[in-house]
C-alpha atoms as a PDB file:
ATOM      1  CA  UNK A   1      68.709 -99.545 -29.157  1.00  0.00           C
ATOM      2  CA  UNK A   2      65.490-101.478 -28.177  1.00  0.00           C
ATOM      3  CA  UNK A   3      67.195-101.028 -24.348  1.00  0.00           C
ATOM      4  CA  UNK A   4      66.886 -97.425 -24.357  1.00  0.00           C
ATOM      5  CA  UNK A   5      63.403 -97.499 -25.785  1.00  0.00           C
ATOM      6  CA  UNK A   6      62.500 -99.767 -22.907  1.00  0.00           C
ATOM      7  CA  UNK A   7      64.303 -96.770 -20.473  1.00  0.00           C
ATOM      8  CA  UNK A   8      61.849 -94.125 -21.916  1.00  0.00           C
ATOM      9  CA  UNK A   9      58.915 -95.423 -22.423  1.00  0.00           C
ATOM     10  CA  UNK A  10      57.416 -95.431 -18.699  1.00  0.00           C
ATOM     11  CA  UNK A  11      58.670 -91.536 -18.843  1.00  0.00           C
ATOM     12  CA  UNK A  12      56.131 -90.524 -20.695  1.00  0.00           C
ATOM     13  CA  UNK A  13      53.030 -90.854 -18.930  1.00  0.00           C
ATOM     14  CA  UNK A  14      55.078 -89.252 -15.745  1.00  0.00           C
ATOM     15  CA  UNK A  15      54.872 -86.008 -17.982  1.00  0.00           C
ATOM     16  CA  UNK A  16      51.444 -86.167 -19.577  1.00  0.00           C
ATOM     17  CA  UNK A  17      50.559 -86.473 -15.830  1.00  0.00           C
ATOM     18  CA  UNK A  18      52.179 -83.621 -14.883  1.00  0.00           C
ATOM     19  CA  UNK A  19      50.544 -81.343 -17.059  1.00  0.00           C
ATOM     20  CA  UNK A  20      47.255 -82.363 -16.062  1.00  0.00           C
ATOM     21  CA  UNK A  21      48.231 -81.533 -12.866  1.00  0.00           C
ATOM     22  CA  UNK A  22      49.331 -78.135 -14.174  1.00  0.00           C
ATOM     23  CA  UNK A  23      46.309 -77.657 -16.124  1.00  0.00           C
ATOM     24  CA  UNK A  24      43.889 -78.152 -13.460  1.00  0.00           C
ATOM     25  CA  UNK A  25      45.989 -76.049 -11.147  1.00  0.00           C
ATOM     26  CA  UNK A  26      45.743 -72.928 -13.459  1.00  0.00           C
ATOM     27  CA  UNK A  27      42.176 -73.628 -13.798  1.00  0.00           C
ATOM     28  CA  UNK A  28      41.518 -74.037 -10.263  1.00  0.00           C
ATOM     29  CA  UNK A  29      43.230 -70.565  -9.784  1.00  0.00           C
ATOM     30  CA  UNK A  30      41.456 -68.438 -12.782  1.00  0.00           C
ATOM     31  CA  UNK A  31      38.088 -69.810 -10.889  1.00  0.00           C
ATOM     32  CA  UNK A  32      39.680 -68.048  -7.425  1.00  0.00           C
ATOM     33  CA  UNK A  33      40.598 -64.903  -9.230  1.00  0.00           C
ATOM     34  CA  UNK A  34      37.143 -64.754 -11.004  1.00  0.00           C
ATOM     35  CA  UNK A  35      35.533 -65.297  -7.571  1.00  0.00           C
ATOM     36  CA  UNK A  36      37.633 -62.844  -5.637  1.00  0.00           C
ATOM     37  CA  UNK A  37      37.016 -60.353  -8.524  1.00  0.00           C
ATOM     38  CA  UNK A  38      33.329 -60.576  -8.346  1.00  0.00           C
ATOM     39  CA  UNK A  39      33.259 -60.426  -4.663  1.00  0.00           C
ATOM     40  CA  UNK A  40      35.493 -57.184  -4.618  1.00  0.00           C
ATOM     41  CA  UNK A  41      33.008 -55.860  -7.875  1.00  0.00           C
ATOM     42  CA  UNK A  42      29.900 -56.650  -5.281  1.00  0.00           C
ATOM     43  CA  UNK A  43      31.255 -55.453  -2.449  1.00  0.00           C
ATOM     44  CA  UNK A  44      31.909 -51.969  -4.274  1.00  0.00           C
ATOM     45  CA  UNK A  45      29.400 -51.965  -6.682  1.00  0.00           C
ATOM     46  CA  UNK A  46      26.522 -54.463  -6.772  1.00  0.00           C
ATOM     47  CA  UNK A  47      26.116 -54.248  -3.156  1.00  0.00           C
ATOM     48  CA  UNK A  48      25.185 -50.260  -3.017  1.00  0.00           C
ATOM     49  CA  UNK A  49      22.821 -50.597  -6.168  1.00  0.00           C
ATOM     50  CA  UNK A  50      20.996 -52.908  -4.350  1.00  0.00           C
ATOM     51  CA  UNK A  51      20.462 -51.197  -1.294  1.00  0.00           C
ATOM     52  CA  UNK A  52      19.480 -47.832  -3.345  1.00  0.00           C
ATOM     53  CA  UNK A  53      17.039 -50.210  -5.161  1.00  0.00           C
ATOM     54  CA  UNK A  54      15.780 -51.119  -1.643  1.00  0.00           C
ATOM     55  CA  UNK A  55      15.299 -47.301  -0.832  1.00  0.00           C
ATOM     56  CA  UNK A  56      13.727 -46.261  -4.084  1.00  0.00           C
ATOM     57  CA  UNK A  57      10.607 -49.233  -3.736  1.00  0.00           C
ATOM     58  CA  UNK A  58      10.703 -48.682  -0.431  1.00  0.00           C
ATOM     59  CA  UNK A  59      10.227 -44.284  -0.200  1.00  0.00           C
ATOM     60  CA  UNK A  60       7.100 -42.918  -0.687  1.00  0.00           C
ATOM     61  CA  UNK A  61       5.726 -40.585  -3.631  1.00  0.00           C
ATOM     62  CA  UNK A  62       4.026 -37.508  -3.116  1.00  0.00           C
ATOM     63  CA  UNK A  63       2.943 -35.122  -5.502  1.00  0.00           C
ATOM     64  CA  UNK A  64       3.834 -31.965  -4.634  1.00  0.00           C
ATOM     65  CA  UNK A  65       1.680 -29.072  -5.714  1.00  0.00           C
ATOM     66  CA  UNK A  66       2.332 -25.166  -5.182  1.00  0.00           C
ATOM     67  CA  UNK A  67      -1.757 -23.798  -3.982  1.00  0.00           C
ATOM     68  CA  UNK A  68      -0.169 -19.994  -5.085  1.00  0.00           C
ATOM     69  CA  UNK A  69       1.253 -18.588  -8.310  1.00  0.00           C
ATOM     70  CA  UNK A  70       4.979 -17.703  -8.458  1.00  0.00           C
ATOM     71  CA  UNK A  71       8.317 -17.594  -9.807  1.00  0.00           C
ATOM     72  CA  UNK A  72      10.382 -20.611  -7.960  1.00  0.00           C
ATOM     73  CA  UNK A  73      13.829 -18.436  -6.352  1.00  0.00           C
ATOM     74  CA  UNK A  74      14.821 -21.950  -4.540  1.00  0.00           C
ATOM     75  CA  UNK A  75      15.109 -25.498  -4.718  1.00  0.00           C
ATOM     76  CA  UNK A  76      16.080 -26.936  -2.021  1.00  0.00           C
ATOM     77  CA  UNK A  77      15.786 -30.722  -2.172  1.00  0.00           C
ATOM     78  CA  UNK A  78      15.901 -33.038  -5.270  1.00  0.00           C
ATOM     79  CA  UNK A  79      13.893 -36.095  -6.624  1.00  0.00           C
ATOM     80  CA  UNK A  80      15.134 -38.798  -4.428  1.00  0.00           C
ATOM     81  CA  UNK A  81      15.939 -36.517  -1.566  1.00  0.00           C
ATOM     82  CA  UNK A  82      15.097 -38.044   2.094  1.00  0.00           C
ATOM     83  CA  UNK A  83      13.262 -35.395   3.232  1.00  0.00           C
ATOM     84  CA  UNK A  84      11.296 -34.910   7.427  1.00  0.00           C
ATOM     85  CA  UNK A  85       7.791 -33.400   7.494  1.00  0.00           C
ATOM     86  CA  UNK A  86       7.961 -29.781   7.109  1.00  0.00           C
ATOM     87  CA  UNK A  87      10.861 -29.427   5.498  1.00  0.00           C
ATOM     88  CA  UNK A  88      10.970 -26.695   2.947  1.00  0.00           C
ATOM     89  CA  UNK A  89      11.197 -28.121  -0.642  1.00  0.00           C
ATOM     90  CA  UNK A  90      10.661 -25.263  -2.795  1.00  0.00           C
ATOM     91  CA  UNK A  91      10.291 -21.319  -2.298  1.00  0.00           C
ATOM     92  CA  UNK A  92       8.184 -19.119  -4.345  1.00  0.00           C
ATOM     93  CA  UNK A  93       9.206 -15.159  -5.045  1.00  0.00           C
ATOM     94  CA  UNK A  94       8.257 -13.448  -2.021  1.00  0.00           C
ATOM     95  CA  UNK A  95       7.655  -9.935  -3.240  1.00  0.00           C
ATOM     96  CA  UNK A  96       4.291  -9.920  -3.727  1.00  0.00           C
ATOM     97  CA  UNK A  97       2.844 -11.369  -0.645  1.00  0.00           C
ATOM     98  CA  UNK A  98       5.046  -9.618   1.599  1.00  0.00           C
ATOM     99  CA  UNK A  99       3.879  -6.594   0.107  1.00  0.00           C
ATOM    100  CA  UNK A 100       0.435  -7.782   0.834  1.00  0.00           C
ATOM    101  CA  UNK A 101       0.985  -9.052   4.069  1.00  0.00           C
ATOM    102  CA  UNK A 102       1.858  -5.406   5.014  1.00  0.00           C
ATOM    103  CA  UNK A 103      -0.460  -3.611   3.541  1.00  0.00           C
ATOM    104  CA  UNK A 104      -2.979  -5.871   5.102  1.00  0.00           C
ATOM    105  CA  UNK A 105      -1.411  -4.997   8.705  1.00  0.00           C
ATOM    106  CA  UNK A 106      -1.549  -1.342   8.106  1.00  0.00           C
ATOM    107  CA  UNK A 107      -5.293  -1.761   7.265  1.00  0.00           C
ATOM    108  CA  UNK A 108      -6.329  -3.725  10.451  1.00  0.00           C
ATOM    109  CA  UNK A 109      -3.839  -1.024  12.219  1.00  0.00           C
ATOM    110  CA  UNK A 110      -6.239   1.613  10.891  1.00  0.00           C
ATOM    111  CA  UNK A 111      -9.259  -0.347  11.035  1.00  0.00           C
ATOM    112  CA  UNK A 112      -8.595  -0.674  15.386  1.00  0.00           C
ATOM    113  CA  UNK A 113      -7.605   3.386  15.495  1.00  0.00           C
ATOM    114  CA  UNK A 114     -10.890   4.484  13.652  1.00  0.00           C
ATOM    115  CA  UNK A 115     -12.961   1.164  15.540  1.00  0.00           C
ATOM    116  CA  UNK A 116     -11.846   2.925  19.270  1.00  0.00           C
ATOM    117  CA  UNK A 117     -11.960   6.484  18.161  1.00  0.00           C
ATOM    118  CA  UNK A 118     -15.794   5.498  17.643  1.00  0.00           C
ATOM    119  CA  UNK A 119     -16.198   3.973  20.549  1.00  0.00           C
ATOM    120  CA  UNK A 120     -14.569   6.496  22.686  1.00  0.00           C
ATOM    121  CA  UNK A 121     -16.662   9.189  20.562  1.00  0.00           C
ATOM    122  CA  UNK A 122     -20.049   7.028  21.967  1.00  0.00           C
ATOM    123  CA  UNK A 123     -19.302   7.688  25.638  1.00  0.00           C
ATOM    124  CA  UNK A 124     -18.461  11.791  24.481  1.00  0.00           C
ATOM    125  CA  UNK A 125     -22.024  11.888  22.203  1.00  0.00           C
ATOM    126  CA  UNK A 126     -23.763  10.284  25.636  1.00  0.00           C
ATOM    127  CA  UNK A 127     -22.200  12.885  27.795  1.00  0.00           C
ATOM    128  CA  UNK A 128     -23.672  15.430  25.233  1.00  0.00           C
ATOM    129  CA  UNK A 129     -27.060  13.712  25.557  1.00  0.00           C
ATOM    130  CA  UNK A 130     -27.116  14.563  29.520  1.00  0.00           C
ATOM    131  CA  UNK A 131     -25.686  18.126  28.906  1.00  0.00           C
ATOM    132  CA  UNK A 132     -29.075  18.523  26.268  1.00  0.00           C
ATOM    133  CA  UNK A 133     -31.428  17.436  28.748  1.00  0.00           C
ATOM    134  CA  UNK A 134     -30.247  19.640  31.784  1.00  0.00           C
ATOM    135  CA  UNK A 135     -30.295  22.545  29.494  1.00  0.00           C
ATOM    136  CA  UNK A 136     -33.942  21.425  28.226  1.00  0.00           C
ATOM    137  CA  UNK A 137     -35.230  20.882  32.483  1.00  0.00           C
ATOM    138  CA  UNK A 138     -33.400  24.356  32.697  1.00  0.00           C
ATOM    139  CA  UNK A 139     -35.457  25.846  29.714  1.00  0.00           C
ATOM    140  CA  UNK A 140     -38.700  24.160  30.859  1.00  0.00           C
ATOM    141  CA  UNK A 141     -38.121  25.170  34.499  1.00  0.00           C
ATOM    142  CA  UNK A 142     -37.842  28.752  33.502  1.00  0.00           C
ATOM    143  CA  UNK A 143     -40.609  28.803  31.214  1.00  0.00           C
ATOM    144  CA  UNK A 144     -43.408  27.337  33.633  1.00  0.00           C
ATOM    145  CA  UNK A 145     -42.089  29.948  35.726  1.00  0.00           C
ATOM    146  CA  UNK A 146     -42.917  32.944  33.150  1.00  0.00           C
ATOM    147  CA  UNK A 147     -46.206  31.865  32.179  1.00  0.00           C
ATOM    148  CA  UNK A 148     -47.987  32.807  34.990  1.00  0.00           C
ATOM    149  CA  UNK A 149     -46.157  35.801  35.240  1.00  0.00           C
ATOM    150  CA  UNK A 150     -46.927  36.235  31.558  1.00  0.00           C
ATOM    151  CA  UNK A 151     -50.673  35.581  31.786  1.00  0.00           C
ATOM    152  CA  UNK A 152     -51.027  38.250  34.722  1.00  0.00           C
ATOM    153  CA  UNK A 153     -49.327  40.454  32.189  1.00  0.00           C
ATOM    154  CA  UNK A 154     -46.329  40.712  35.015  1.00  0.00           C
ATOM    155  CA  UNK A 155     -44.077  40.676  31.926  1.00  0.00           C
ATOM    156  CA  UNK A 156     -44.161  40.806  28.298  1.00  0.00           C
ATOM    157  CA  UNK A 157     -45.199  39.111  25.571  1.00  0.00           C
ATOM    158  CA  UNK A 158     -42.342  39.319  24.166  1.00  0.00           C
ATOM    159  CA  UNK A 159     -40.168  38.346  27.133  1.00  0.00           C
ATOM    160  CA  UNK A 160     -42.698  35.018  26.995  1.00  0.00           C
ATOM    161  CA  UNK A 161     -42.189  34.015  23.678  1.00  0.00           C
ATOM    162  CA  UNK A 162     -37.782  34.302  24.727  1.00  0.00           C
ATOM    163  CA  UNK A 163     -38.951  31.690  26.885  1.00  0.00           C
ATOM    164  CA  UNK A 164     -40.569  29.022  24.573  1.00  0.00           C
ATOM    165  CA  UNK A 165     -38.325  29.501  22.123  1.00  0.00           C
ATOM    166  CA  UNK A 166     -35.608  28.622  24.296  1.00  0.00           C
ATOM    167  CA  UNK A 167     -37.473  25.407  25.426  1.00  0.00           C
ATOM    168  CA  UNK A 168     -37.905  24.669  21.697  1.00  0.00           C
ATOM    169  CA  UNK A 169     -34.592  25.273  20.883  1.00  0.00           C
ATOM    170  CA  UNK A 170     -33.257  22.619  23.563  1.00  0.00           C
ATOM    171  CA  UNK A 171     -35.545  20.112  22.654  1.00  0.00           C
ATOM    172  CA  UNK A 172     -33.512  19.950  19.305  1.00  0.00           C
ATOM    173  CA  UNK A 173     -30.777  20.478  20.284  1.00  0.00           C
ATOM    174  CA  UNK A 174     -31.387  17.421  22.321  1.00  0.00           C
ATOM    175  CA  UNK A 175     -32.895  15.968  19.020  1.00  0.00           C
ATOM    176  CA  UNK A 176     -29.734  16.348  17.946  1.00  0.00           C
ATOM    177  CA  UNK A 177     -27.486  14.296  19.922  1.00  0.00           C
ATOM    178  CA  UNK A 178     -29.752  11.742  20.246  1.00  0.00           C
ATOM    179  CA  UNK A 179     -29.164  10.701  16.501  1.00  0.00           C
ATOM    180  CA  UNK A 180     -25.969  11.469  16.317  1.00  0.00           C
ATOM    181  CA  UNK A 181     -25.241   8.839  19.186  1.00  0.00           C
ATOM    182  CA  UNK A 182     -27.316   6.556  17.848  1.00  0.00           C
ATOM    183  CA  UNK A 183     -25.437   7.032  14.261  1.00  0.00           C
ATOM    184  CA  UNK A 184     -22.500   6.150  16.034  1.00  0.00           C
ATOM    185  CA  UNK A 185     -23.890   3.479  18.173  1.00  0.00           C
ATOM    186  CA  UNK A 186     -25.179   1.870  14.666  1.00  0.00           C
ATOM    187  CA  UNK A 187     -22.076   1.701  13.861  1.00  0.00           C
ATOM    188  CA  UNK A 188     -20.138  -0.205  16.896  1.00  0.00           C
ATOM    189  CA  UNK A 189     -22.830  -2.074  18.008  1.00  0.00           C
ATOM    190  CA  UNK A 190     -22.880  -2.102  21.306  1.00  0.00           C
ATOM    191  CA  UNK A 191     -20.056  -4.705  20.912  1.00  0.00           C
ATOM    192  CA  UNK A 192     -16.303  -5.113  22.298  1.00  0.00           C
ATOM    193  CA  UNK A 193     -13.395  -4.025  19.926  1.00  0.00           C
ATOM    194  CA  UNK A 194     -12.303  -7.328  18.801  1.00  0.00           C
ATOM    195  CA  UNK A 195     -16.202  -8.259  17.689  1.00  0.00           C
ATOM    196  CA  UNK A 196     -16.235  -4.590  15.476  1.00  0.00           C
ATOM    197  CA  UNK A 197     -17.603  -5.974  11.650  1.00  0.00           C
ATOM    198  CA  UNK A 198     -14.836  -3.894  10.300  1.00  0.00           C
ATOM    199  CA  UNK A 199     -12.172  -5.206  12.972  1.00  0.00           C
ATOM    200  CA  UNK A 200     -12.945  -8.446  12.168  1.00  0.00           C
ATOM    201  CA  UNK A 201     -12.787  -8.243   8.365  1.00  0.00           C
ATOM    202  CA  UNK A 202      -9.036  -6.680   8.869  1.00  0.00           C
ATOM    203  CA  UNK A 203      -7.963  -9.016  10.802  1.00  0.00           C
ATOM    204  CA  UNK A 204      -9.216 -11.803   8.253  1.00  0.00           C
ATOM    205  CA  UNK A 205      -7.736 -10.164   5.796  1.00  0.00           C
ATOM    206  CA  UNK A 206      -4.349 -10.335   7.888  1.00  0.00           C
ATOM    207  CA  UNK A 207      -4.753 -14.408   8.143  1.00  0.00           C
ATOM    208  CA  UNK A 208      -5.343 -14.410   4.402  1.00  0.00           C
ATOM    209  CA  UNK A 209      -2.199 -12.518   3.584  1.00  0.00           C
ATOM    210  CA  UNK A 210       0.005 -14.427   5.927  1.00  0.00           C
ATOM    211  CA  UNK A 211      -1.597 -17.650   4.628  1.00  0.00           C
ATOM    212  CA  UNK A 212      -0.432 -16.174   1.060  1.00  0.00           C
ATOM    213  CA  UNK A 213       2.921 -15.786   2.203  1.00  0.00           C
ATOM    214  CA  UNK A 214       3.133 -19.061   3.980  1.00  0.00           C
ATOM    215  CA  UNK A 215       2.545 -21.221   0.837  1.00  0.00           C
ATOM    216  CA  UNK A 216       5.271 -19.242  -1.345  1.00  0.00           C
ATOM    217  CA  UNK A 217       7.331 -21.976   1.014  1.00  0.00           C
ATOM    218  CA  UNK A 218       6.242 -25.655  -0.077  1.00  0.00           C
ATOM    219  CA  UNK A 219       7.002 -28.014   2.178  1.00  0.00           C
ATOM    220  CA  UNK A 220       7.542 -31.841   2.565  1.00  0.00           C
ATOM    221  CA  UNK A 221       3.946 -33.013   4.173  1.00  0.00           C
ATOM    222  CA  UNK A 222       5.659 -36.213   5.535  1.00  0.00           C
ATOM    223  CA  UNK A 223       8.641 -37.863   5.920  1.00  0.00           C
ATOM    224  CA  UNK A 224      10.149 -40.113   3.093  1.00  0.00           C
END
């Protein structure tokens, strides 16, 4: 008996050893699985948080304010959204300052029609001016001729008097034109089309409109 206890004695550190071995082999490999597992979870996860981190500190903030009042029909980007200068973010109901836009047209439109028809009515009421004044020379003419003829009693008194009053009548008449072209010159001014008051405050009126209708479209002012 004490031979075979002799026999197994040295057998048993052989196995403790082994299982060490084991052991530090199945440790060994849980610390490769845990290390491949984290670099798969970083390379799919971890790795894109990070970046959009990098993005978010690294975009810039703008508030973005509407300068008209509206009813928002579209949204076209979100918070977070890279966005290039002038791109539209947000548009407003358009209705309204279409309808604006329009009616402003139609007024500078009008404004131009009436603006020329003045100005073409200047040269007509300066024409009239000369027609006054030959007929006035024509009345005077024939009345210096009369007079003599009138004071040798050649013809009548009557026939004399015909005669001033036509001179008289001329004169005003002449009168006459001259105020109405200067009404009308009053109100052109002696200026070009585009420099009329009332063309000019149409036409500003046009810019406003379209300005209107511009900003019911808000756009990025930079890129970020």
């Amino acid at each position: 008996m004490s031979a075979n206890a002799e026999i197994q004695t040295p057998q048993q550190p052989a196995k403790k050893k082994g299982k060490r071995k084991t052991a530090l082999l199945l440790l060994t490999l849980l610390f490769v699985i845990i290390a491949v597992a984290y670099g798969i979870y970083w390379f799919l996860v971890l790795r894109h948080i990070e970046e959009t981190d990098d993005a978010y500190v690294a975009g810039n903030q703008v508030q973005i304010m509407a300068q008209v009042s509206g009813s928002v029909t579209k949204v076209w980007a979100d918070n977070t959204d890279f966005v290039k200068e002038g791109d539209v973010l947000v548009t407003l109901d358009q209705t309204d300052a279409k309808q604006a836009f329009e009616k402003a047209k139609t007024a500078l439109a009008s404004s131009v029609r009436q603006t020329h028809q003045l100005m073409i009515n200047s040269k007509q009421l300066q024409a009239n001016i000369d027609v006054q004044k030959t007929a006035l020379a024509q009345a005077q003419s024939d009345l210096n001729r009369r007079v003599p003829l009138g004071n040798a009693n050649l013809i009548g008194r009557e026939e004399l008097q015909h005669a001033r009053d036509a001179v008289a009548s001329a004169q005003a008449q002449l009168d006459v034109a001259i105020q109405q072209y200067n009404a009308n010159q009053a109100m052109i001014l002696n200026s070009n089309l585009e420099d009329q008051p009332a063309v000019q405050q149409a036409a500003t009126e046009v810019r406003n409109a379209w300005l209107a209708l511009e900003r019911t479209r808000i756009v990025s002012p930079m890129t970020g």
